[in-house]
C-alpha atoms as a PDB file:
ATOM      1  CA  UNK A   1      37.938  80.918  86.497  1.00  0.00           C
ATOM      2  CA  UNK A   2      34.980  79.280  84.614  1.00  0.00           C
ATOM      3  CA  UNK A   3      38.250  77.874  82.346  1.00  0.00           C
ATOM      4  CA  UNK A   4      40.150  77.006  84.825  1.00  0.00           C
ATOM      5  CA  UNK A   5      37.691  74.717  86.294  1.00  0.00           C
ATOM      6  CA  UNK A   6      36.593  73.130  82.925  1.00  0.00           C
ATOM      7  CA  UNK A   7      40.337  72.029  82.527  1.00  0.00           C
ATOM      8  CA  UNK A   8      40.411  70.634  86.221  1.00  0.00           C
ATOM      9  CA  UNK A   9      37.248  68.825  85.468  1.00  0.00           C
ATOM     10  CA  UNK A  10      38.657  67.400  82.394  1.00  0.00           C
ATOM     11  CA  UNK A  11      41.864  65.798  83.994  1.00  0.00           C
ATOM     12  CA  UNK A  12      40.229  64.429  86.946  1.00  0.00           C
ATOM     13  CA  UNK A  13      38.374  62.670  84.157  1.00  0.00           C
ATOM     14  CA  UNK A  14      40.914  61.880  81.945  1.00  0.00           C
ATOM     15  CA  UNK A  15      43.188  60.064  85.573  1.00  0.00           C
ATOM     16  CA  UNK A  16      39.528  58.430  86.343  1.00  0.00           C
ATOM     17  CA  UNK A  17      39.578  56.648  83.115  1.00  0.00           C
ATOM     18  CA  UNK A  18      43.179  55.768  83.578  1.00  0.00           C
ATOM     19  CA  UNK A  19      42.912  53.911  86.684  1.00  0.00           C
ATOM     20  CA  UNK A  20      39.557  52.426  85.768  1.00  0.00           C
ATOM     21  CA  UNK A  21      41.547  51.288  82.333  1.00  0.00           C
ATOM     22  CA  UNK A  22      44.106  50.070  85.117  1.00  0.00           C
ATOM     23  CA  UNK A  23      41.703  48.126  87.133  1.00  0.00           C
ATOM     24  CA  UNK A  24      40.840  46.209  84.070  1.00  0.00           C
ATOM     25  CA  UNK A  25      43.731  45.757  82.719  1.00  0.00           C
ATOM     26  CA  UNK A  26      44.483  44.343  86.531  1.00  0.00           C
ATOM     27  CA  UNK A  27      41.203  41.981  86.455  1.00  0.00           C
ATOM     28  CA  UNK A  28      42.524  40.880  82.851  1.00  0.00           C
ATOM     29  CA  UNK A  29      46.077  39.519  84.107  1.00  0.00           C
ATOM     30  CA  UNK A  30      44.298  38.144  86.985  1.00  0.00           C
ATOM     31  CA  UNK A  31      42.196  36.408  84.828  1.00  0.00           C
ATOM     32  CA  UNK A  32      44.706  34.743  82.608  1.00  0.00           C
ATOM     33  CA  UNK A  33      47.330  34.090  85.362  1.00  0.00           C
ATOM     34  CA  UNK A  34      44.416  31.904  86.988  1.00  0.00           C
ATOM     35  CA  UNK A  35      44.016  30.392  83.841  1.00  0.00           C
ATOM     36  CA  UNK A  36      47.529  29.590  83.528  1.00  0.00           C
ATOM     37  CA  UNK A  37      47.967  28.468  87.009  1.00  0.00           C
ATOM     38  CA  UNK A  38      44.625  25.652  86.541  1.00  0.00           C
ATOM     39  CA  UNK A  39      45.345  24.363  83.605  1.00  0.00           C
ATOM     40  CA  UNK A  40      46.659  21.182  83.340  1.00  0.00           C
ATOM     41  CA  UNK A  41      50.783  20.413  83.260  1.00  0.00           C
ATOM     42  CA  UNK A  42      49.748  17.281  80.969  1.00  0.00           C
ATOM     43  CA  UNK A  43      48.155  15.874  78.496  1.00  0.00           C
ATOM     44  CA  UNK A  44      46.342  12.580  77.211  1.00  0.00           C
ATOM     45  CA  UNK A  45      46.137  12.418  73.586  1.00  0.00           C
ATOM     46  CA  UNK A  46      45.222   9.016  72.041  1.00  0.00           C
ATOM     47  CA  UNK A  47      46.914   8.399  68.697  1.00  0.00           C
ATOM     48  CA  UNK A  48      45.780   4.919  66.981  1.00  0.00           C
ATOM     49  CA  UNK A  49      48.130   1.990  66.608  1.00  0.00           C
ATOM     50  CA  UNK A  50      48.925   2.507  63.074  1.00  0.00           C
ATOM     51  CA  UNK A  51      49.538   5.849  61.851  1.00  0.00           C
ATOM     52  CA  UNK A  52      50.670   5.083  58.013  1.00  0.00           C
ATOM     53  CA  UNK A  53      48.176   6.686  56.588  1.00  0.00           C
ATOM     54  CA  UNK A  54      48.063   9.656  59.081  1.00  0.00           C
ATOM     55  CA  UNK A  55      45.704  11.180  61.478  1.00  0.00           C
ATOM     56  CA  UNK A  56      43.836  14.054  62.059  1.00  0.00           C
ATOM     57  CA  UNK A  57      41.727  13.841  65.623  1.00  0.00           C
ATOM     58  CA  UNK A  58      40.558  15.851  68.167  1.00  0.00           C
ATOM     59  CA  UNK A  59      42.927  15.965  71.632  1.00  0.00           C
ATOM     60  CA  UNK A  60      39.762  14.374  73.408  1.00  0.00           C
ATOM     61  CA  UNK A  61      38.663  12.046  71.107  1.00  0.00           C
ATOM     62  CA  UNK A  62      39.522   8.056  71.714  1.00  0.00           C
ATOM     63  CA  UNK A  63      40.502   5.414  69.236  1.00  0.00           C
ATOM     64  CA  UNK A  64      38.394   2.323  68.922  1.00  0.00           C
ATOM     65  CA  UNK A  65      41.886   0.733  68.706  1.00  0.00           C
ATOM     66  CA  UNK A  66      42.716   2.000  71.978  1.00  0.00           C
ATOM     67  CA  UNK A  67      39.560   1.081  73.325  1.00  0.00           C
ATOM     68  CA  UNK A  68      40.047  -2.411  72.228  1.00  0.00           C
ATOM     69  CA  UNK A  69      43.489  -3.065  73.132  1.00  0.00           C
ATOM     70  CA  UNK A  70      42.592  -1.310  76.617  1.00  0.00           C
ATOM     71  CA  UNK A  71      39.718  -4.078  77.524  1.00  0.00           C
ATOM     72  CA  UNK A  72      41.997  -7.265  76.046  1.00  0.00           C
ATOM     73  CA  UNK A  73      44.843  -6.058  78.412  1.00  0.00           C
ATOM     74  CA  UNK A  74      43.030  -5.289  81.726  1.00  0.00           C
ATOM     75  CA  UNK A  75      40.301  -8.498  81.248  1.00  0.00           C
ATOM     76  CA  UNK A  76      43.189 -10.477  80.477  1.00  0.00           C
ATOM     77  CA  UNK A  77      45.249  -9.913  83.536  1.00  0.00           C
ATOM     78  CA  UNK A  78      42.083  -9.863  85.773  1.00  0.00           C
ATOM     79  CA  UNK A  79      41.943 -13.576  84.766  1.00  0.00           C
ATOM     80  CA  UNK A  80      45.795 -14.288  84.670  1.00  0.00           C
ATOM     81  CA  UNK A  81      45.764 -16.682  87.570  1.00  0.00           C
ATOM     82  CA  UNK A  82      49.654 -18.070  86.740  1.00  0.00           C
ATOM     83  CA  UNK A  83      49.943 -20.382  90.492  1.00  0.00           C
ATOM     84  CA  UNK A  84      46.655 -20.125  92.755  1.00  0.00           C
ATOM     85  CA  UNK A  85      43.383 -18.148  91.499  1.00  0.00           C
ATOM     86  CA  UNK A  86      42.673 -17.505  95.404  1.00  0.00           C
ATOM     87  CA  UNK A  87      45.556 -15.142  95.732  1.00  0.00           C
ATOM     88  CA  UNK A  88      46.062 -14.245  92.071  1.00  0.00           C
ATOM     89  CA  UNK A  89      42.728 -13.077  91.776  1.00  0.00           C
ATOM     90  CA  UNK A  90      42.700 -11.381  94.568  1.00  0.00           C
ATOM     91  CA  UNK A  91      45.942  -9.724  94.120  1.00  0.00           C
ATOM     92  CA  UNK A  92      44.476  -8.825  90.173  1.00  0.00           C
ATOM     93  CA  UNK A  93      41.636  -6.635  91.393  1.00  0.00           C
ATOM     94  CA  UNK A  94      43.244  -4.736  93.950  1.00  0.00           C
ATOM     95  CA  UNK A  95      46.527  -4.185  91.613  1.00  0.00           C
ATOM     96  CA  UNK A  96      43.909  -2.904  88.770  1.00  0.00           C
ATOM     97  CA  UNK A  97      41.264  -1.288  90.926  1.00  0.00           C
ATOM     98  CA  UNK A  98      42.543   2.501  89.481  1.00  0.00           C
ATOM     99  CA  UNK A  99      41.361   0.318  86.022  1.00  0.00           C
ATOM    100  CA  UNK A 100      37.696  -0.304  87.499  1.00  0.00           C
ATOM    101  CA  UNK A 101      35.038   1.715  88.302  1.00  0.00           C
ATOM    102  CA  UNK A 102      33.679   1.878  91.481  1.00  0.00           C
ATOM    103  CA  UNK A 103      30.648  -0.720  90.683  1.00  0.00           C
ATOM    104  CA  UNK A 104      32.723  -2.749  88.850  1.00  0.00           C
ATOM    105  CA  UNK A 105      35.420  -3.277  91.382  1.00  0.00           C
ATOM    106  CA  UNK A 106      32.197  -3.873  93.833  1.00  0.00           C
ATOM    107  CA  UNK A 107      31.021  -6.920  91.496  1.00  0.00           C
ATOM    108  CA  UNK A 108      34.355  -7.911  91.331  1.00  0.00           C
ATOM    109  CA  UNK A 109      34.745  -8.106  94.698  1.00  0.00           C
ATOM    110  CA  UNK A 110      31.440 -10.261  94.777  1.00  0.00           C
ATOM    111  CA  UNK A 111      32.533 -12.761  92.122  1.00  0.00           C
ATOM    112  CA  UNK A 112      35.345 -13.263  94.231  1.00  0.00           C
ATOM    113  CA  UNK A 113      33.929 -13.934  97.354  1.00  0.00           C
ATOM    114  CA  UNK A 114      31.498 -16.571  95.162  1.00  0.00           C
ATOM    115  CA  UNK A 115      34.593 -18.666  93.567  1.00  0.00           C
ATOM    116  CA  UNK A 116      36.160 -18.913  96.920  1.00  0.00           C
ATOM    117  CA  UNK A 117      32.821 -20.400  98.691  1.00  0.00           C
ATOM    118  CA  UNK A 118      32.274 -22.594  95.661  1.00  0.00           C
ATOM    119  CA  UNK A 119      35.817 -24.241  95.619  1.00  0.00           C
ATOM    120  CA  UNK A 120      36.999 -22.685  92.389  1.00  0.00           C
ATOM    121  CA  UNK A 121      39.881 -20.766  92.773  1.00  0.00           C
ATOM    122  CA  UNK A 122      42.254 -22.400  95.301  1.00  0.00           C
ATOM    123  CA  UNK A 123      44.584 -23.840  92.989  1.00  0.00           C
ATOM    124  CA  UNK A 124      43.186 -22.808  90.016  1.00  0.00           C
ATOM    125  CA  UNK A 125      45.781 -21.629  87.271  1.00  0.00           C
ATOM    126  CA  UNK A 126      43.419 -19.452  84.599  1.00  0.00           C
ATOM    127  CA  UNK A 127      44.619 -17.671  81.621  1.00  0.00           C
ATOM    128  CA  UNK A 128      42.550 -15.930  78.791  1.00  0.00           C
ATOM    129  CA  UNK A 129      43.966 -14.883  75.363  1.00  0.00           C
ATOM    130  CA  UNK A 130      41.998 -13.751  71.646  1.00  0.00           C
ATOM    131  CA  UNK A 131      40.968 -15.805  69.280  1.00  0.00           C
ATOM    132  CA  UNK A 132      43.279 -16.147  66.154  1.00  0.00           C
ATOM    133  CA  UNK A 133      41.182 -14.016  63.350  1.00  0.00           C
ATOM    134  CA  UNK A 134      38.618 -12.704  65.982  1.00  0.00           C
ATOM    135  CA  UNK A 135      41.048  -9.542  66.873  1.00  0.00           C
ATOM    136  CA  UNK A 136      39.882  -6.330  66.113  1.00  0.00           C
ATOM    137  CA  UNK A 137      41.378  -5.954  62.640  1.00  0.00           C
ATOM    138  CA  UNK A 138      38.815  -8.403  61.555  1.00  0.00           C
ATOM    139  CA  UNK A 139      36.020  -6.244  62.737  1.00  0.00           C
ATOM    140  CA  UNK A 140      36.267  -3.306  63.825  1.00  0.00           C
ATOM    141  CA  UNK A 141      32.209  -2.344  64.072  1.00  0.00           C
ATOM    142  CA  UNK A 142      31.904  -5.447  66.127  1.00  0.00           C
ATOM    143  CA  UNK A 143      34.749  -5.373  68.208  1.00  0.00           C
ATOM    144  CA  UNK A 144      34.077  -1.526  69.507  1.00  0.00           C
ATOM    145  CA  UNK A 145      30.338  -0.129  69.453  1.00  0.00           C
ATOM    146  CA  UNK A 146      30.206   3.644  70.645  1.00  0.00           C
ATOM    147  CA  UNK A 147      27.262   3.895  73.131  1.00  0.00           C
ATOM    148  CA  UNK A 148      27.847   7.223  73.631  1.00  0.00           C
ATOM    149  CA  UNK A 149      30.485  10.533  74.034  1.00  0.00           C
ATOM    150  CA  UNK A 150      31.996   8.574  77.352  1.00  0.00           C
ATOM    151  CA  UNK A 151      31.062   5.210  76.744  1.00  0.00           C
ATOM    152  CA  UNK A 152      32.239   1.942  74.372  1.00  0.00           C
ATOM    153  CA  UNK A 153      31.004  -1.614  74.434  1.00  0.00           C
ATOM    154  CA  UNK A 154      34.268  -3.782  73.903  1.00  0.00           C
ATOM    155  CA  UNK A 155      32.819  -7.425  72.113  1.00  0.00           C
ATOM    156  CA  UNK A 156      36.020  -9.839  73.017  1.00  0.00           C
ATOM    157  CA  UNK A 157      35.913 -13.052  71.885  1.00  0.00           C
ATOM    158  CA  UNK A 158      38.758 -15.286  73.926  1.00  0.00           C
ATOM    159  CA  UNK A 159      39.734 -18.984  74.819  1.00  0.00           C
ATOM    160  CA  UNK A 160      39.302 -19.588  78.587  1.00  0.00           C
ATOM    161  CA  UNK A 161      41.732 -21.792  79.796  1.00  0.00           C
ATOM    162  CA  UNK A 162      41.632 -23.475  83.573  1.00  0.00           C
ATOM    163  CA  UNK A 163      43.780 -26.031  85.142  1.00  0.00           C
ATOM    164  CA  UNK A 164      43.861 -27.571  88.574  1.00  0.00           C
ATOM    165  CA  UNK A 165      47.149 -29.447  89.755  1.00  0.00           C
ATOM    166  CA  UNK A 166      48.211 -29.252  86.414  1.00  0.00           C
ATOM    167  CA  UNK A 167      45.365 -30.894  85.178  1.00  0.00           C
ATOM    168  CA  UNK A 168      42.697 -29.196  82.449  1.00  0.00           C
ATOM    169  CA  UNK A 169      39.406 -28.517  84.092  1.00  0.00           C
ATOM    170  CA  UNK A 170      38.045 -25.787  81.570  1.00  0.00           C
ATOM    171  CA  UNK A 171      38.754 -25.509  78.075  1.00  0.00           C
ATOM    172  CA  UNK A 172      35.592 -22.898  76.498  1.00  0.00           C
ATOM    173  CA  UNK A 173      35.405 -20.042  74.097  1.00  0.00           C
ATOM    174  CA  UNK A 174      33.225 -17.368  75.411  1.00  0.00           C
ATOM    175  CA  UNK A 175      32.158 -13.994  73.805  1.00  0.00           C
ATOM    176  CA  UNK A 176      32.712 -11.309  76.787  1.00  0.00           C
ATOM    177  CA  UNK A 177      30.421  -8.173  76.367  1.00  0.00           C
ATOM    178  CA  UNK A 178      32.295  -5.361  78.468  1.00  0.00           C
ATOM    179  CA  UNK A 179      31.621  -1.910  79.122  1.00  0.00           C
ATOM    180  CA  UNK A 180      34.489   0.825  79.331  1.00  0.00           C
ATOM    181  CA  UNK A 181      34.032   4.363  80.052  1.00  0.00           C
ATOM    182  CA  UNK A 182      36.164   7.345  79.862  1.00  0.00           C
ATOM    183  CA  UNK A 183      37.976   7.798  83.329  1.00  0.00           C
ATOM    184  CA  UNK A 184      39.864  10.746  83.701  1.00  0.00           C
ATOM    185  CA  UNK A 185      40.158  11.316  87.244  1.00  0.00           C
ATOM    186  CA  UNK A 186      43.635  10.351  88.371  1.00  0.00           C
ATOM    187  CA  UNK A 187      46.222  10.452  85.723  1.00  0.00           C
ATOM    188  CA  UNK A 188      49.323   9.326  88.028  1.00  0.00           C
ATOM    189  CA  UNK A 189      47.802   5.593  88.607  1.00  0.00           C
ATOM    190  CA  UNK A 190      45.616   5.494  85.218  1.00  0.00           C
ATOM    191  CA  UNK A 191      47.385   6.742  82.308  1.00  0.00           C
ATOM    192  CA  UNK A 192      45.060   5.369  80.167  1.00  0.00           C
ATOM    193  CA  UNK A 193      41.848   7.738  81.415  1.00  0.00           C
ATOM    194  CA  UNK A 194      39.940   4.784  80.352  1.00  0.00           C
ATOM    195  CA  UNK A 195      38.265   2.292  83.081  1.00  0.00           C
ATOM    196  CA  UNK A 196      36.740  -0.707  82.658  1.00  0.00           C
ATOM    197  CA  UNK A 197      33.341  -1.267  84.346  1.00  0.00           C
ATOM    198  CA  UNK A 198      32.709  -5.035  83.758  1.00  0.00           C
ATOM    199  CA  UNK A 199      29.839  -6.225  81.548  1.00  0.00           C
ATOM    200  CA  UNK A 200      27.841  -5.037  79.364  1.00  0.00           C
ATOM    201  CA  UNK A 201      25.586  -8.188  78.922  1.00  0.00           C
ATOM    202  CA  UNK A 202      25.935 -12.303  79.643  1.00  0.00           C
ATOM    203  CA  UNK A 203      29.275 -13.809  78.675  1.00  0.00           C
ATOM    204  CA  UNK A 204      28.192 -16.474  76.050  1.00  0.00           C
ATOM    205  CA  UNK A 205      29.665 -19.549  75.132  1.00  0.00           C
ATOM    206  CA  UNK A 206      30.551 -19.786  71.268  1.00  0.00           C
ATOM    207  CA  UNK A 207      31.073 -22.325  68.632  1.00  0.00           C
ATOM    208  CA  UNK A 208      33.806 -22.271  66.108  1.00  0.00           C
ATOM    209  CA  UNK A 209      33.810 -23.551  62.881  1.00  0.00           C
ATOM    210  CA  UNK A 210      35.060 -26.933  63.103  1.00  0.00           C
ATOM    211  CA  UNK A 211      34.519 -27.081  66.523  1.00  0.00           C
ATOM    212  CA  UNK A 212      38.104 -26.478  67.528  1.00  0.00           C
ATOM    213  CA  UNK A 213      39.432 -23.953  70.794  1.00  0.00           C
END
């Protein structure tokens, strides 16, 4: 009898073990199928412009390049006023406010509001552009400063252009200090996961050699 029951004893073990070996097994798949299920359906990876001599990066990690050419493009058509700066402007910052963080949009918003009581934008046509031999290529350090795992200071140096009634009111060449961050919160309107939250410092006006635009 004593045997008998030893041997009972020992299977009800042996089917505990099983179905606790079960349950984890259960927790496991659970696990992973939640895993599978959250992670993301794409993917962001930010190769630099030229890629003749290769590159080796991590999935996360940003380009300077990409940086750069990021800040030139959205700046650029924030101040791409082609017929009347009181509508184009407008029409700028709420086509690129996925672009802008929250604070910079805000300022944006304020600068607007500023031109328009001053008389400056009603038609105003604007346009900004780089600097031959002030591009990035030239200088990379200066162009694109890492402030920190999230953060870049973007140094562009551009003509300013601004005519009203087809006459030139504003002919300068400012150096633009702006500030982008790492934006990755809405991948269907910003495929860049980069937004750009104005500046950094003062705009300054610059001189070139020979004094010419």
């Amino acid at each position: 009898m004593s045997r008998f029951r030893n041997k009972v004893d020992a299977q009800q073990a042996h089917i505990f073990s099983l179905r606790l070996a079960v349950i984890v097994l259960a927790l496991v798949c659970a696990g992973l199928w939640y895993g599978w299920r959250s992670a993301p359906t794409d993917l962001t990876v930010h190769v630099p412009p030229d890629l003749r001599s290769g590159s080796t990066r991590k999935w996360w990690d940003i380009p300077s390049e990409n940086v750069y050419a990021f800040a030139l493009y959205i700046f650029g058509q924030l101040n791409r006023w082609p017929s009347d700066g009181e509508q184009d402007y407008r029409r700028a910052i709420y086509g690129l406010q996925s672009y802008l963080t929250p604070a910079c949009k805000a300022f944006l918003d304020g600068d607007y509001e500023y031109r328009k009581a001053a008389g400056e934008l009603r038609q105003r046509v604007r346009g900004v552009y780089e600097i031959l031999g002030r591009g990035y290529s030239e200088d990379p350090e200066l162009r694109v400063k890492q402030l920190d795992l999230d953060s870049w200071l973007v140094t562009l140096d551009l003509n300013a252009d601004e005519y009203y009634a087809a006459e030139p009111v504003k002919r300068v060449v400012v150096r633009y200090p702006l500030r982008v961050v790492r934006f990755d919160l809405d991948p269907e309107r910003n495929k860049w996961g980069l937004a750009l939250d104005c500046y950094q410092g003062t705009p300054q006006k610059i001189a070139l050699p020979g004094g010419e635009p």
